[in-house]
Each structure stands twice: as structure tokens, then as C-alpha cells.
N, C-alpha and C. Protein backbone atom coordinates (compact mmCIF):
# COMPACT_ATOMS: atom_id res chain seq x y z
N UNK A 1 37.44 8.19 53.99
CA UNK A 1 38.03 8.73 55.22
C UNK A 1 38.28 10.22 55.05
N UNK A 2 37.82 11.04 56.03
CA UNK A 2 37.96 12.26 56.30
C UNK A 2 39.53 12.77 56.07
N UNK A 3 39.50 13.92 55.94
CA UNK A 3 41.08 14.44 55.76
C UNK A 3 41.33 14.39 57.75
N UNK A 4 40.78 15.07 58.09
CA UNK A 4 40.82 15.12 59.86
C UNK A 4 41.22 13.65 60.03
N UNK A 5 40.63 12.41 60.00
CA UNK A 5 40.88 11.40 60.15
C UNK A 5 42.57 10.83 59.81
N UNK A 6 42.37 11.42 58.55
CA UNK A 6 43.70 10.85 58.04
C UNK A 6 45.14 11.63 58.85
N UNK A 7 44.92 13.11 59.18
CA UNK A 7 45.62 13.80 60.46
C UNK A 7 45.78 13.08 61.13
N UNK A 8 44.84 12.27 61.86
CA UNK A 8 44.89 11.55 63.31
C UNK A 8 46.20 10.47 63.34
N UNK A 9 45.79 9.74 62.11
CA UNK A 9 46.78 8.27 62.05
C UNK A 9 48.04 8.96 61.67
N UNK A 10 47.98 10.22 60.91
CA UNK A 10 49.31 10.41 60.72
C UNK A 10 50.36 10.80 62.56
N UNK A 11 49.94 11.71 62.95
CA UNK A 11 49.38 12.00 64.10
C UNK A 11 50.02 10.54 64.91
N UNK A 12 48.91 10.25 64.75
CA UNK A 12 49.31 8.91 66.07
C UNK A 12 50.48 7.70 66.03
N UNK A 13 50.63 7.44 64.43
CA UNK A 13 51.65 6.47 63.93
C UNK A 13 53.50 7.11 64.30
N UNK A 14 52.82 8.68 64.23
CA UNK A 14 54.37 9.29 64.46
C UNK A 14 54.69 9.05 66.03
N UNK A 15 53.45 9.52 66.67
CA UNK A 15 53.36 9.47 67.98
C UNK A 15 53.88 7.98 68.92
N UNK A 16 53.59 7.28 68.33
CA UNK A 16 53.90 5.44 68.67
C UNK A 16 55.56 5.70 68.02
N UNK A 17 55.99 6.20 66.64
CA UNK A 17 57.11 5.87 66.49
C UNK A 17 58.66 6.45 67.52
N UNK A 18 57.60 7.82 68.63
CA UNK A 18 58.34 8.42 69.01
C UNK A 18 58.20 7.72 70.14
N UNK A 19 57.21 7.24 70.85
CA UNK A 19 57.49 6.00 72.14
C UNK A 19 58.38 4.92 72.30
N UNK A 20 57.82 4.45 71.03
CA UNK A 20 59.18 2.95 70.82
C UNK A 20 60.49 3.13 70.86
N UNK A 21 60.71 4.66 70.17
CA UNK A 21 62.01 4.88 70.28
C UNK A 21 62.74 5.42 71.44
N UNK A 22 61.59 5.69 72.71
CA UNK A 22 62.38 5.52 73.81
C UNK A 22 62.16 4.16 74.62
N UNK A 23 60.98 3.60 74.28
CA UNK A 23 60.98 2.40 74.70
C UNK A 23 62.44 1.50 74.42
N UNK A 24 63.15 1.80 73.33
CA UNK A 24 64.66 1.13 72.96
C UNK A 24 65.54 1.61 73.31
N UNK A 25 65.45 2.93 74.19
CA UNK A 25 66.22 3.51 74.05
C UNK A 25 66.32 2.98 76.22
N UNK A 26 65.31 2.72 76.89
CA UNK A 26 65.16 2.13 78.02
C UNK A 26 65.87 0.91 78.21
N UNK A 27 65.53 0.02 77.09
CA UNK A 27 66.09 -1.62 76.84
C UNK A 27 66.99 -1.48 76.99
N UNK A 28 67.96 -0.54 76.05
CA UNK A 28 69.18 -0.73 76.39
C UNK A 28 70.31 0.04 77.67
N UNK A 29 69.33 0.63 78.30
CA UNK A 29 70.06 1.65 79.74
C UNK A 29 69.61 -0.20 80.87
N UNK A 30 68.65 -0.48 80.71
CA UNK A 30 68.58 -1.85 81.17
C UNK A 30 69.69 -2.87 80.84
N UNK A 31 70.25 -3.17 79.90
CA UNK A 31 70.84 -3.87 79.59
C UNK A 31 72.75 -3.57 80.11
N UNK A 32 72.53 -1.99 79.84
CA UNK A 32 73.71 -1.63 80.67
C UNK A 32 74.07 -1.83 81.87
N UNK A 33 72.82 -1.42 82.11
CA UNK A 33 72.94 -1.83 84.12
C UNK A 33 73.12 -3.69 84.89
N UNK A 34 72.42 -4.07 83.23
CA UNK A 34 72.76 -5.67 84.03
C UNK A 34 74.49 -5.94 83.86
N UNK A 35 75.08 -5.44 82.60
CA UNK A 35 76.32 -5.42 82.40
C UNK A 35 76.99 -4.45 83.64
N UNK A 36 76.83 -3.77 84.01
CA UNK A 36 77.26 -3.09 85.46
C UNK A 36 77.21 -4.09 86.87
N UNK A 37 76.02 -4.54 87.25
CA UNK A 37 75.79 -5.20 87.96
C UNK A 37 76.33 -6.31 88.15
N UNK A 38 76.89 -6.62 86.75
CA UNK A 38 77.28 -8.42 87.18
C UNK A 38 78.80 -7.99 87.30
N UNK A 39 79.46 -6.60 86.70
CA UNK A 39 81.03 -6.48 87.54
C UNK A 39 80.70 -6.04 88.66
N UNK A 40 79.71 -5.46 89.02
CA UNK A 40 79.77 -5.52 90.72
C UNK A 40 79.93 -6.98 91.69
N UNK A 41 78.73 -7.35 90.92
CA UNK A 41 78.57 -8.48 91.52
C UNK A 41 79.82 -9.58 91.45
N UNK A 42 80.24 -9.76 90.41
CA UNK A 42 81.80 -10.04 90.81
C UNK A 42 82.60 -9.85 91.44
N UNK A 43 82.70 -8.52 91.47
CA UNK A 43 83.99 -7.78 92.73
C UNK A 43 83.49 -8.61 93.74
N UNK A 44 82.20 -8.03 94.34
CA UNK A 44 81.41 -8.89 95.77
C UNK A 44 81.89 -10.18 96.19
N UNK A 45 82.04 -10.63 95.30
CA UNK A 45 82.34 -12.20 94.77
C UNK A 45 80.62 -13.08 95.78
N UNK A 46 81.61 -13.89 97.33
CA UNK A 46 80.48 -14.55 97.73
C UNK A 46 79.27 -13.80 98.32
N UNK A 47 79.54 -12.53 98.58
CA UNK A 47 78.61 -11.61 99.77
C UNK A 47 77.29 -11.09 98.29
N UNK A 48 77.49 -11.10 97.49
CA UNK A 48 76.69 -11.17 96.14
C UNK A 48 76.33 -12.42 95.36
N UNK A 49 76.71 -13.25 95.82
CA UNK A 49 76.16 -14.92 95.27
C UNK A 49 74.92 -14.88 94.64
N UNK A 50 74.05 -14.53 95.11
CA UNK A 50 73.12 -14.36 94.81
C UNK A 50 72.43 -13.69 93.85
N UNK A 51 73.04 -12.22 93.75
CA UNK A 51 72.81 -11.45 92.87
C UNK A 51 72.96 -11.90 91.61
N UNK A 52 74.28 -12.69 91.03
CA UNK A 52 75.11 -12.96 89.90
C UNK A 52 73.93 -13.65 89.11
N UNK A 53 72.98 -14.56 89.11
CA UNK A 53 72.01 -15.00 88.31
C UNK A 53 71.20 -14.02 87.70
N UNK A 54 71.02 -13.02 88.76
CA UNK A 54 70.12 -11.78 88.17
C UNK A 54 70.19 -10.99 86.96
N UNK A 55 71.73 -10.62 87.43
CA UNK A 55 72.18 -9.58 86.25
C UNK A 55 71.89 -10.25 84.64
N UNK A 56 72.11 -11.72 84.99
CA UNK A 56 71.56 -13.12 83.41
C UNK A 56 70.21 -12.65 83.55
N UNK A 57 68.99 -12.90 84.32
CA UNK A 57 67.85 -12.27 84.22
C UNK A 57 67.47 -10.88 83.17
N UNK A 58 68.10 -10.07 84.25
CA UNK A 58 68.21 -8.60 83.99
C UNK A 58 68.33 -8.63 81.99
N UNK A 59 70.12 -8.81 81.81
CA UNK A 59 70.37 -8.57 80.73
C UNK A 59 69.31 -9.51 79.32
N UNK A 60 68.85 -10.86 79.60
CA UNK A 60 67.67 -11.41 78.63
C UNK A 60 66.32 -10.78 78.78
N UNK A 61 66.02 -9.73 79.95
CA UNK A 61 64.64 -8.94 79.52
C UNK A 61 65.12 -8.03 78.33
N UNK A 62 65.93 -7.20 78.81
CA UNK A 62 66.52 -6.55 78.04
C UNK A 62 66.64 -6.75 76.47
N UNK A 63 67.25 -7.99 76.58
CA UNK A 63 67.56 -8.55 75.20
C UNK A 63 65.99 -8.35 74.34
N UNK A 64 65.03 -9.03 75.16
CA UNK A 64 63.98 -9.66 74.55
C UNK A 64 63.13 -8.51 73.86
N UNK A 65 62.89 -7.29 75.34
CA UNK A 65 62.44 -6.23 74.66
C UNK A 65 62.66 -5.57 73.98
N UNK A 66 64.28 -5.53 73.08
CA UNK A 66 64.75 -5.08 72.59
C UNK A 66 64.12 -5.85 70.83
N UNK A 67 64.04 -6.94 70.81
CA UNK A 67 63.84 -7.59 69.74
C UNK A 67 62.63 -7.50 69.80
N UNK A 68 61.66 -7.66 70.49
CA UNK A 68 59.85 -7.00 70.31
C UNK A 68 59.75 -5.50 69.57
N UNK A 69 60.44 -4.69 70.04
CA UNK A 69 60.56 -3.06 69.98
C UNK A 69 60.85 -2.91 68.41
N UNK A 70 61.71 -3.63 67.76
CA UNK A 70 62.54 -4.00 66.41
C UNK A 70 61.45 -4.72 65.76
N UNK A 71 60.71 -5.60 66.36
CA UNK A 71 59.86 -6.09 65.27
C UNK A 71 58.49 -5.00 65.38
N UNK A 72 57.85 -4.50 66.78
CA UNK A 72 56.94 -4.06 66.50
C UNK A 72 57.42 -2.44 65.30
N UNK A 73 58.65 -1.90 65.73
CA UNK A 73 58.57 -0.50 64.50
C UNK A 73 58.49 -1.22 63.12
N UNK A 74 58.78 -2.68 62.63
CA UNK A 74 58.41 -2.76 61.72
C UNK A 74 57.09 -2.38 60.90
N UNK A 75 55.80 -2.82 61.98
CA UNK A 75 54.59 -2.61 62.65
C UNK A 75 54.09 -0.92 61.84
N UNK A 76 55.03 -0.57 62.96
CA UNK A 76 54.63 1.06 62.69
C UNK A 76 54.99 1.66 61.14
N UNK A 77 56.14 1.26 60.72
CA UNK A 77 56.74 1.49 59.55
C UNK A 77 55.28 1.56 58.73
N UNK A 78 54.78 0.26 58.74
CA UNK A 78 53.82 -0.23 57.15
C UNK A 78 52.87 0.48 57.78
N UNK A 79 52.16 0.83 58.85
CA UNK A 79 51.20 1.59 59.31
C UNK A 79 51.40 2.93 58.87
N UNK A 80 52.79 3.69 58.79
CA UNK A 80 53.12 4.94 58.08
C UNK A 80 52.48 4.80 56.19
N UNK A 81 53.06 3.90 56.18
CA UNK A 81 53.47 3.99 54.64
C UNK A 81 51.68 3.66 54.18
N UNK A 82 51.27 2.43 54.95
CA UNK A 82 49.59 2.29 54.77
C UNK A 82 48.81 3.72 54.23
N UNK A 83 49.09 4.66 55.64
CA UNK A 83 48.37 5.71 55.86
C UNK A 83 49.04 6.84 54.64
N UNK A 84 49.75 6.69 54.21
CA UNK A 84 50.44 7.72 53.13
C UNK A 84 49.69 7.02 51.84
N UNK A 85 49.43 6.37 51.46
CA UNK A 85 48.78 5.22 50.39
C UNK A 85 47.61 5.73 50.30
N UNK A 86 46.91 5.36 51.60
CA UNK A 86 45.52 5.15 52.04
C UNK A 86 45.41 6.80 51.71
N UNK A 87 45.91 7.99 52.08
CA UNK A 87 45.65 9.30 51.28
C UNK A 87 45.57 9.76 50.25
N UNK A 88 47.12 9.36 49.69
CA UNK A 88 46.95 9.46 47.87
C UNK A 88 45.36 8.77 47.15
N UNK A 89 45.05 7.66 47.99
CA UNK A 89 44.31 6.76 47.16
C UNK A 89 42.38 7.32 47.04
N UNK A 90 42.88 7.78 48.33
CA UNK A 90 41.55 9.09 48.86
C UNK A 90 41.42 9.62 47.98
N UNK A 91 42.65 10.75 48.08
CA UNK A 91 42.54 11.82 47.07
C UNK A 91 42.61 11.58 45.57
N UNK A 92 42.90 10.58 44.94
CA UNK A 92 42.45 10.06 43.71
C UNK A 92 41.21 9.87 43.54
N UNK A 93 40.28 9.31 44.44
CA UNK A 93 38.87 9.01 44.40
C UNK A 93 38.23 9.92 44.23
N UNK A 94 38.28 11.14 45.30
CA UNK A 94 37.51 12.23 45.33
C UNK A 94 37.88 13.09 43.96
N UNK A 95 38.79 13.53 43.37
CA UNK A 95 38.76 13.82 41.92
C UNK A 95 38.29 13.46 40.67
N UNK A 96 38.51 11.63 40.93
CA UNK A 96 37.76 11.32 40.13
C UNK A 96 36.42 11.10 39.90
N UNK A 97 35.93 11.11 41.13
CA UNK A 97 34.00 11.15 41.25
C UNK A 97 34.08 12.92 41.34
N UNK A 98 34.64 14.01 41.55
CA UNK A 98 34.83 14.87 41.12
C UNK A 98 34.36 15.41 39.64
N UNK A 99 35.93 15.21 38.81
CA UNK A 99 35.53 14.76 37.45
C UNK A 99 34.32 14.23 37.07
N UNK A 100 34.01 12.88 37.24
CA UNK A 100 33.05 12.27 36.19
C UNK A 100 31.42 13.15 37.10
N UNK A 101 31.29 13.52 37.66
CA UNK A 101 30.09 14.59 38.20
C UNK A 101 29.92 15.58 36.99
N UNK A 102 31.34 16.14 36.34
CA UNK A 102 31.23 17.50 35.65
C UNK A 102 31.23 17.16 34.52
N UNK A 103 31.84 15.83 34.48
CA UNK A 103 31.23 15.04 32.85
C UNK A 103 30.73 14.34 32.58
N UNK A 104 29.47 14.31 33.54
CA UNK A 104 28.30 13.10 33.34
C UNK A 104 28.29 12.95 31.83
N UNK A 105 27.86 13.69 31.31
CA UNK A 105 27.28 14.06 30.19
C UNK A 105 28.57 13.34 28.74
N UNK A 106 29.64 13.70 28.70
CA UNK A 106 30.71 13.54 28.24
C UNK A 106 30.81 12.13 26.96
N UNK A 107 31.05 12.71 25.86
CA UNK A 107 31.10 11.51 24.89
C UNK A 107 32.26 9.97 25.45
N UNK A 108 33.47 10.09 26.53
CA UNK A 108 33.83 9.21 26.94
C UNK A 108 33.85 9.18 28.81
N UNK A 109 32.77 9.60 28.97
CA UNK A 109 32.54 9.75 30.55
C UNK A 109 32.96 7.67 30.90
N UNK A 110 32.70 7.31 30.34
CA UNK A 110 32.42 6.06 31.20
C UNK A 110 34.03 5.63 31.46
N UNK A 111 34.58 5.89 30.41
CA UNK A 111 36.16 5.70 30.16
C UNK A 111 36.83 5.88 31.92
N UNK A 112 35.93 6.39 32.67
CA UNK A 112 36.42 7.46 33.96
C UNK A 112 36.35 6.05 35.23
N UNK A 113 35.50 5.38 34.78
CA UNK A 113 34.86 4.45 36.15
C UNK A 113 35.92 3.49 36.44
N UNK A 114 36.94 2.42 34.90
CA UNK A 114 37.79 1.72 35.55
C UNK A 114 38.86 2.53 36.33
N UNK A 115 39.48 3.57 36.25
CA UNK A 115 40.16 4.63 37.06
C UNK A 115 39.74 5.08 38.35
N UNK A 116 38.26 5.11 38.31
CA UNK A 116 37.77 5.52 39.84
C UNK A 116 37.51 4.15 40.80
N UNK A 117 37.21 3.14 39.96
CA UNK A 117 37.27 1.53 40.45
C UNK A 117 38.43 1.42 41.24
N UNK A 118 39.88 1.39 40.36
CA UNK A 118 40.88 0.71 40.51
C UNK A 118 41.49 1.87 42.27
N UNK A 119 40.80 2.62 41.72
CA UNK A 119 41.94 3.53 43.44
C UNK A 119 40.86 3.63 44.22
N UNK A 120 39.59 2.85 44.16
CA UNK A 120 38.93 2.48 45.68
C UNK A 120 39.40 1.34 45.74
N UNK A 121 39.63 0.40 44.76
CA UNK A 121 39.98 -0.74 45.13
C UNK A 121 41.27 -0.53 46.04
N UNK A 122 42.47 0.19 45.60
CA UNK A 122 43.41 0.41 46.40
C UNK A 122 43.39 0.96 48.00
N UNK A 123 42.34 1.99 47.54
CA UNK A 123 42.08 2.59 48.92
C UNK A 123 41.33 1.41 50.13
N UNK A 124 40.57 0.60 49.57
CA UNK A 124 39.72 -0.49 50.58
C UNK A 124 40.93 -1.66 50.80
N UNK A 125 41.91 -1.85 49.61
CA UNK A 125 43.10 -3.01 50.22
C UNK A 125 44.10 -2.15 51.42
N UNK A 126 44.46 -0.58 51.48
CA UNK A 126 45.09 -0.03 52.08
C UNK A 126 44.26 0.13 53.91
N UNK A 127 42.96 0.28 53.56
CA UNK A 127 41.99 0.12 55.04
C UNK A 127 42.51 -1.33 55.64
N UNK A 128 42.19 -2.16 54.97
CA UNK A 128 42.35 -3.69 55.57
C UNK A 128 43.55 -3.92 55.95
N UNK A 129 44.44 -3.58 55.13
CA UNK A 129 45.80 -4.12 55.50
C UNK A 129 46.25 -3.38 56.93
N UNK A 130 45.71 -1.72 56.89
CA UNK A 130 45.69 -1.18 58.13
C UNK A 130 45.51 -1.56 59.36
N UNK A 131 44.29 -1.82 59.26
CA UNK A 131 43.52 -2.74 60.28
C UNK A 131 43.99 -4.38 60.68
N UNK A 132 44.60 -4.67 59.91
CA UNK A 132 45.25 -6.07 60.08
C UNK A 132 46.73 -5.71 61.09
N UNK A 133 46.95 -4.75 60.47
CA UNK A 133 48.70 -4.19 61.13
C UNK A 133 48.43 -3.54 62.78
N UNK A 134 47.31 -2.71 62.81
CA UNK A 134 46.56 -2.38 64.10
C UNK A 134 46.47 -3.35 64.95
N UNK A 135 45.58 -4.48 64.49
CA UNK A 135 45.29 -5.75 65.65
C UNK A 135 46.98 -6.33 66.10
N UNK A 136 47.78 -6.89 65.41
CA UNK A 136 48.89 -7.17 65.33
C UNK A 136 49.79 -6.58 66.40
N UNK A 137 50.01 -5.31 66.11
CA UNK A 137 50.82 -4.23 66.95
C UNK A 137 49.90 -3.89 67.98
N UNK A 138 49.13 -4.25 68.69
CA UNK A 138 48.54 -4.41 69.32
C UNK A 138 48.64 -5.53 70.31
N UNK A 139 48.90 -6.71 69.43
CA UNK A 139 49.35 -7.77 70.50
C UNK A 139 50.89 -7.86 70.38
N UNK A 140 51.48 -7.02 69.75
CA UNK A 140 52.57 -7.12 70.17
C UNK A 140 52.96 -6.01 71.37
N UNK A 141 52.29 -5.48 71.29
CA UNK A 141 52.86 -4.28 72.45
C UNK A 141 52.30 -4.74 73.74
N UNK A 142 50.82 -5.80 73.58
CA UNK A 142 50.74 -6.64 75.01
C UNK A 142 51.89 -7.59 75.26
N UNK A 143 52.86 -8.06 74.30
CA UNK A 143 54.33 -8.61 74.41
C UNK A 143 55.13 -7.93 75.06
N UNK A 144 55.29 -6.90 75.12
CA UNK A 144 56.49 -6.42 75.66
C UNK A 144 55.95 -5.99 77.10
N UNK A 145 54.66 -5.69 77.12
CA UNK A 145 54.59 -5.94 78.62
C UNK A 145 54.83 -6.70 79.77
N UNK A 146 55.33 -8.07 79.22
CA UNK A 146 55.30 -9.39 79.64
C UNK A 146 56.72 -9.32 80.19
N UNK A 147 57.91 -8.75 79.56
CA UNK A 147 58.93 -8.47 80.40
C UNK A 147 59.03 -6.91 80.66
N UNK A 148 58.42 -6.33 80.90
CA UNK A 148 58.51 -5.12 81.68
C UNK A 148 57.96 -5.70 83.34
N UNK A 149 56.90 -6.15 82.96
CA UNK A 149 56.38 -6.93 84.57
C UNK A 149 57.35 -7.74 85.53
N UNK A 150 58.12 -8.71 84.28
CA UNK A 150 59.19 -9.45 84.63
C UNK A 150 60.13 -8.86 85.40
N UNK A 151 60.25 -7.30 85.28
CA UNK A 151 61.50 -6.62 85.43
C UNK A 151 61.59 -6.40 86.43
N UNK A 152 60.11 -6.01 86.80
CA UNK A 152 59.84 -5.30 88.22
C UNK A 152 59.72 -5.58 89.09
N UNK A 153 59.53 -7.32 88.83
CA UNK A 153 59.53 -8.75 89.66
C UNK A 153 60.87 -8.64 90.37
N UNK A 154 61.86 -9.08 89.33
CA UNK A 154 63.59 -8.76 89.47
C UNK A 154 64.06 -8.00 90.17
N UNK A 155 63.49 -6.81 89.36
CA UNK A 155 64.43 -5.59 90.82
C UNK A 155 63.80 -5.66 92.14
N UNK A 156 62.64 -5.89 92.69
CA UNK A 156 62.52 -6.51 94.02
C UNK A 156 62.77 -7.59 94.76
N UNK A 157 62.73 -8.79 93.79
CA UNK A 157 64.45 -9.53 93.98
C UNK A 157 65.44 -8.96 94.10
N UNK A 158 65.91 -8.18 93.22
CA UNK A 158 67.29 -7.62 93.31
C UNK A 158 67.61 -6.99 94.37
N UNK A 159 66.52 -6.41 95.14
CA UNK A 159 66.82 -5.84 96.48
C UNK A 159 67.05 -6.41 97.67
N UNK A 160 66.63 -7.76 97.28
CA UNK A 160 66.42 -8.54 98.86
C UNK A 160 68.14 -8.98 98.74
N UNK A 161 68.60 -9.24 97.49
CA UNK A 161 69.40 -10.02 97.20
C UNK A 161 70.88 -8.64 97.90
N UNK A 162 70.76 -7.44 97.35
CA UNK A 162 71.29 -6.59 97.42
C UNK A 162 71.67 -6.65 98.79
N UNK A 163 70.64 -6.09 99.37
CA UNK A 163 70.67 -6.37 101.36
C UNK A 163 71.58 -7.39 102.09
N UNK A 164 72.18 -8.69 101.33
CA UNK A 164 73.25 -8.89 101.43
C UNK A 164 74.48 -9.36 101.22
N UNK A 165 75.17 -8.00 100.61
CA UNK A 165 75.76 -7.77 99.60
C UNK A 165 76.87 -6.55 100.45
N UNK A 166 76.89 -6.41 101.77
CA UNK A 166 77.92 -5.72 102.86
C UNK A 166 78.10 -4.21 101.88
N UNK A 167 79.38 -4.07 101.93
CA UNK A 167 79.71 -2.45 100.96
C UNK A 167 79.19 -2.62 99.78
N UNK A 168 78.65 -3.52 99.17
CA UNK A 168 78.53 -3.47 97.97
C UNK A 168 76.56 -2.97 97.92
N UNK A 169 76.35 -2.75 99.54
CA UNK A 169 74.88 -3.10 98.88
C UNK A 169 73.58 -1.29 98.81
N UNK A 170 74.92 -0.39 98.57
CA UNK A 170 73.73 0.58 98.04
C UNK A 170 74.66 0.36 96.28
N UNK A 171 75.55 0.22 95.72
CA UNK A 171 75.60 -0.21 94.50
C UNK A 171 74.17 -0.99 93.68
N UNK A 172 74.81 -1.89 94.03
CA UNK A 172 73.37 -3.23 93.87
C UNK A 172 72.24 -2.63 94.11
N UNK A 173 71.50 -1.77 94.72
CA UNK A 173 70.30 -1.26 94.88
C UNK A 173 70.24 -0.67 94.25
N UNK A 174 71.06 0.28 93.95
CA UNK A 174 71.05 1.59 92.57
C UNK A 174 70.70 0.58 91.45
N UNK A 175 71.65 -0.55 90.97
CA UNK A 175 71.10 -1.33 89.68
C UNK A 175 69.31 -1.90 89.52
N UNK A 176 69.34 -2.14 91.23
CA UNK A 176 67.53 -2.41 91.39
C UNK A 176 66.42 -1.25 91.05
N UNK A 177 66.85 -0.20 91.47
CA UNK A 177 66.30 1.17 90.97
C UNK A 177 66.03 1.27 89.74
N UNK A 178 67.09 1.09 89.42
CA UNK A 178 67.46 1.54 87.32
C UNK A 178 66.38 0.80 86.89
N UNK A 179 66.21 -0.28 86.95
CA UNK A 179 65.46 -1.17 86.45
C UNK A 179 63.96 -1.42 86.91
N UNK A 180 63.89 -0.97 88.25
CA UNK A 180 62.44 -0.61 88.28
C UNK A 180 61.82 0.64 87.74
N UNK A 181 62.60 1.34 87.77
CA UNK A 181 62.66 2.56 86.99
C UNK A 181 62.53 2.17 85.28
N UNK A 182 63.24 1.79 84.88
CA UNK A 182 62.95 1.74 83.28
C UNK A 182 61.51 0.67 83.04
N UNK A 183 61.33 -0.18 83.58
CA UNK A 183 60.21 -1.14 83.59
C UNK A 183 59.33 0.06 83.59
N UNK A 184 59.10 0.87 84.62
CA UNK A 184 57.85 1.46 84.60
C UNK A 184 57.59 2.59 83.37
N UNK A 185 58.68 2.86 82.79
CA UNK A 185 59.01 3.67 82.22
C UNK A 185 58.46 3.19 80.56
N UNK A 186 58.95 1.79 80.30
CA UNK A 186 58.39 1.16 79.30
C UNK A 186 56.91 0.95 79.30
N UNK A 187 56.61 0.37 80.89
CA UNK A 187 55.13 0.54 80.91
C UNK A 187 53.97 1.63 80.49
N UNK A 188 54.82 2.47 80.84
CA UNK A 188 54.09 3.65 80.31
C UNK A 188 53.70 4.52 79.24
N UNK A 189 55.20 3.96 78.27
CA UNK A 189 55.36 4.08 77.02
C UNK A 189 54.77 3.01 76.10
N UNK A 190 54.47 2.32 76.59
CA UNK A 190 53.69 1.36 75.91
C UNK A 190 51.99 1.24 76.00
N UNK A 191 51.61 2.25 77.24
CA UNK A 191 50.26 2.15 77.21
C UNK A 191 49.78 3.76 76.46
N UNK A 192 50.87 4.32 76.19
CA UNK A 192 50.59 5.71 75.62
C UNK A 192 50.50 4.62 74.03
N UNK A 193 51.04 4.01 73.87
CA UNK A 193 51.00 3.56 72.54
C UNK A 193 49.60 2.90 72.23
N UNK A 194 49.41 2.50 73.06
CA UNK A 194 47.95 1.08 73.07
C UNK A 194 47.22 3.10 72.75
N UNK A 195 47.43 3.81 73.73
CA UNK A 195 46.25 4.68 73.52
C UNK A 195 45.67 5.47 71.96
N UNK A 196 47.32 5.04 71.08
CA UNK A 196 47.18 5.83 70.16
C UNK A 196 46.44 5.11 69.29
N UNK A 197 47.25 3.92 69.46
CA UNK A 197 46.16 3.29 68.31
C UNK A 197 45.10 2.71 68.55
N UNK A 198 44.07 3.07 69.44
CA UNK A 198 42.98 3.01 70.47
C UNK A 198 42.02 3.98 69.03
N UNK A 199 43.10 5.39 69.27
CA UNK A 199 42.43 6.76 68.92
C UNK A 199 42.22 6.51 67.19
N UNK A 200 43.00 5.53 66.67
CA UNK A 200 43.49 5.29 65.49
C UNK A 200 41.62 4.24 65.22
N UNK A 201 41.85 3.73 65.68
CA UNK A 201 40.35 2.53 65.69
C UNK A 201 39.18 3.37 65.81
N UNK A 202 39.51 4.05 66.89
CA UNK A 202 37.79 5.56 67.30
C UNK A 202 37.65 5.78 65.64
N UNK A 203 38.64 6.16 65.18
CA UNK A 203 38.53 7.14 63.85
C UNK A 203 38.27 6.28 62.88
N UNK A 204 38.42 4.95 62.83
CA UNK A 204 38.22 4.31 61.58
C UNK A 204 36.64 4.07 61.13
């Protein structure tokens, strides 16, 4: 692998780690708002009946994407550390076929090959394991789409529900906002992610 290459994943792994971390950082402005919503929806008492199941909705997307987000940076973590490996292990190789070039000749040249063996071997277990962590975080980030969609379902529920809801019902709409708002917001942060490690696969 190219040094340019190895830029890229570094590059892109940071890039995903800086999405997720607003992707969590969304989950939980979601999760606030369902905790908002359901003391509204209380005050309301019957003129919000309706609403009160939601905010339970609301706050378990929340929950859920929150625990996808936590497992996928695990994801990203070993994809860092892969790609930091997967360099050293580079740059061991190329020195050592380096080296043994300038000492073909050399009364213990051969001494050179289990050394240049053992850190391709590392470098080809560090590709795979890459590529295994890629497909993975990959379907996990089609996971968290699954309640972002959910969300957006909800807050247009949440609106009908809102409507009647008397004084209470530009409150309740603001909570429907928030949340269509962060849904799309995750959506988006999550397909910037699919893109990176899209760019991560181009390069492999």
C-alpha cells in the first residue's frame, strides 16, 4: 500500500470518528427532547393523551442509537489502530527488501528473509482484519439508519398528535421538529460515513 493510500484511511477513519461523534452527540439532544416532551405532555394531561406513548417511542430510538454509535466507534477504534499497524508493517517491508537489495551479495543475506517474511505476514493479517472491520461497520451504520427513519416516522406522528394538544400544541411541535431535525441530521452523518469508507475500499 501506497503512502497516499495509507493518508486516505488515516484521513477517513478520523473523518467517520468525527461524524459519530456528532451522530452521539444528536442521540442524546433526542433523548432530551423525549424527556421534555413527556413533562409537557403531562402538564397537558388528557388534551395530550396521545402524545404520552411517543415521548416512550422517542426516548428508545434514542436509546438504541446511542448503543449502535458505542458499538460502531468500537469499529472505528481497531480500524485506527489496524491502519497505524498496517504502516509500521509497510514500512518495515520496504527497508527490509531495501536492505537485502544492497546485500544480495552478503555472507548472511539470507538471515534477512525470516524478518522480511514475518512483517508481510503482519502487514497481509493487518489488510484482512481491515477489511473484515470495513464490511462490519458498514452494516452497522446501515443499523442505525433503521431508527433514524423510525424517527421521522414519529415526529410526523408527533404532529398530528400535537394538533391536539390546545396551548400546549406549538410546544409539542417544537419537540416534533427537534427530532425530525436530528433524524435527518444523523442521516446525513451517517451517509458521509458510508462515503468514507466507500473512499477507504476505492483505495484498497
Amino acid at each position: 500500500m501506497h503512502v497516499s493510500q495509507h493518508k486516505s484511511q488515516f484521513v477517513a477513519v478520523a473523518s467517520i470518528a468525527a461524524e459519530l461523534s456528532a451522530v452521539m452527540e444528536v442521540a442524546k439532544e433526542i433523548s432530551l427532547a423525549a424527556a421534555n416532551a413527556k413533562a409537557i405532555a403531562f402538564r397537558a394531561g388528557e388534551k395530550a393523551k396521545g402524545f404520552q406513548p411517543i415521548t416512550d417511542f422517542i426516548n428508545e430510538l434514542a436509546k438504541e442509537t446511542i448503543e449502535l454509535v458505542n458499538n460502531i466507534n468500537e469499529h472505528a477504534l481497531k480500524l485506527y489502530r489496524l491502519t497505524v499497524i498496517e504502516y509500521r508493517m509497510s514500512e518495515a517491508c520496504r527497508r527490509f527488501e531495501s536492505v537485502a537489495v544492497r546485500s544480495a551479495n552478503a555472507t548472511y543475506a539470507t538471515t534477512l528473509k525470516q524478518s522480511l517474511d514475518n512483517a508481510r505476514q503482519r502487514r497481509n493479517d493487518c489488510q484482512r482484519q481491515f477489511a473484515r472491520h470495513v464490511s462490519e461497520l458498514l452494516a452497522q451504520l446501515a443499523d442505525v439508519m433503521h431508527p433514524a427513519r423510525a424517527a421521522r416516522v414519529i415526529a410526523a406522528n408527533s404532529r398530528i398528535e400535537a394538533s391536539q394538544a390546545g396551548e400546549y400544541l406549538q410546544s409539542l411541535q417544537a419537540v416534533a421538529e427537534s427530532v425530525d431535525n436530528a433524524a435527518q441530521i444523523i442521516h446525513d452523518k451517517v451517509h458521509k460515513c458510508r462515503s468514507a469508507l466507500s473512499v477507504i475500499n476505492t483505495d484498497e
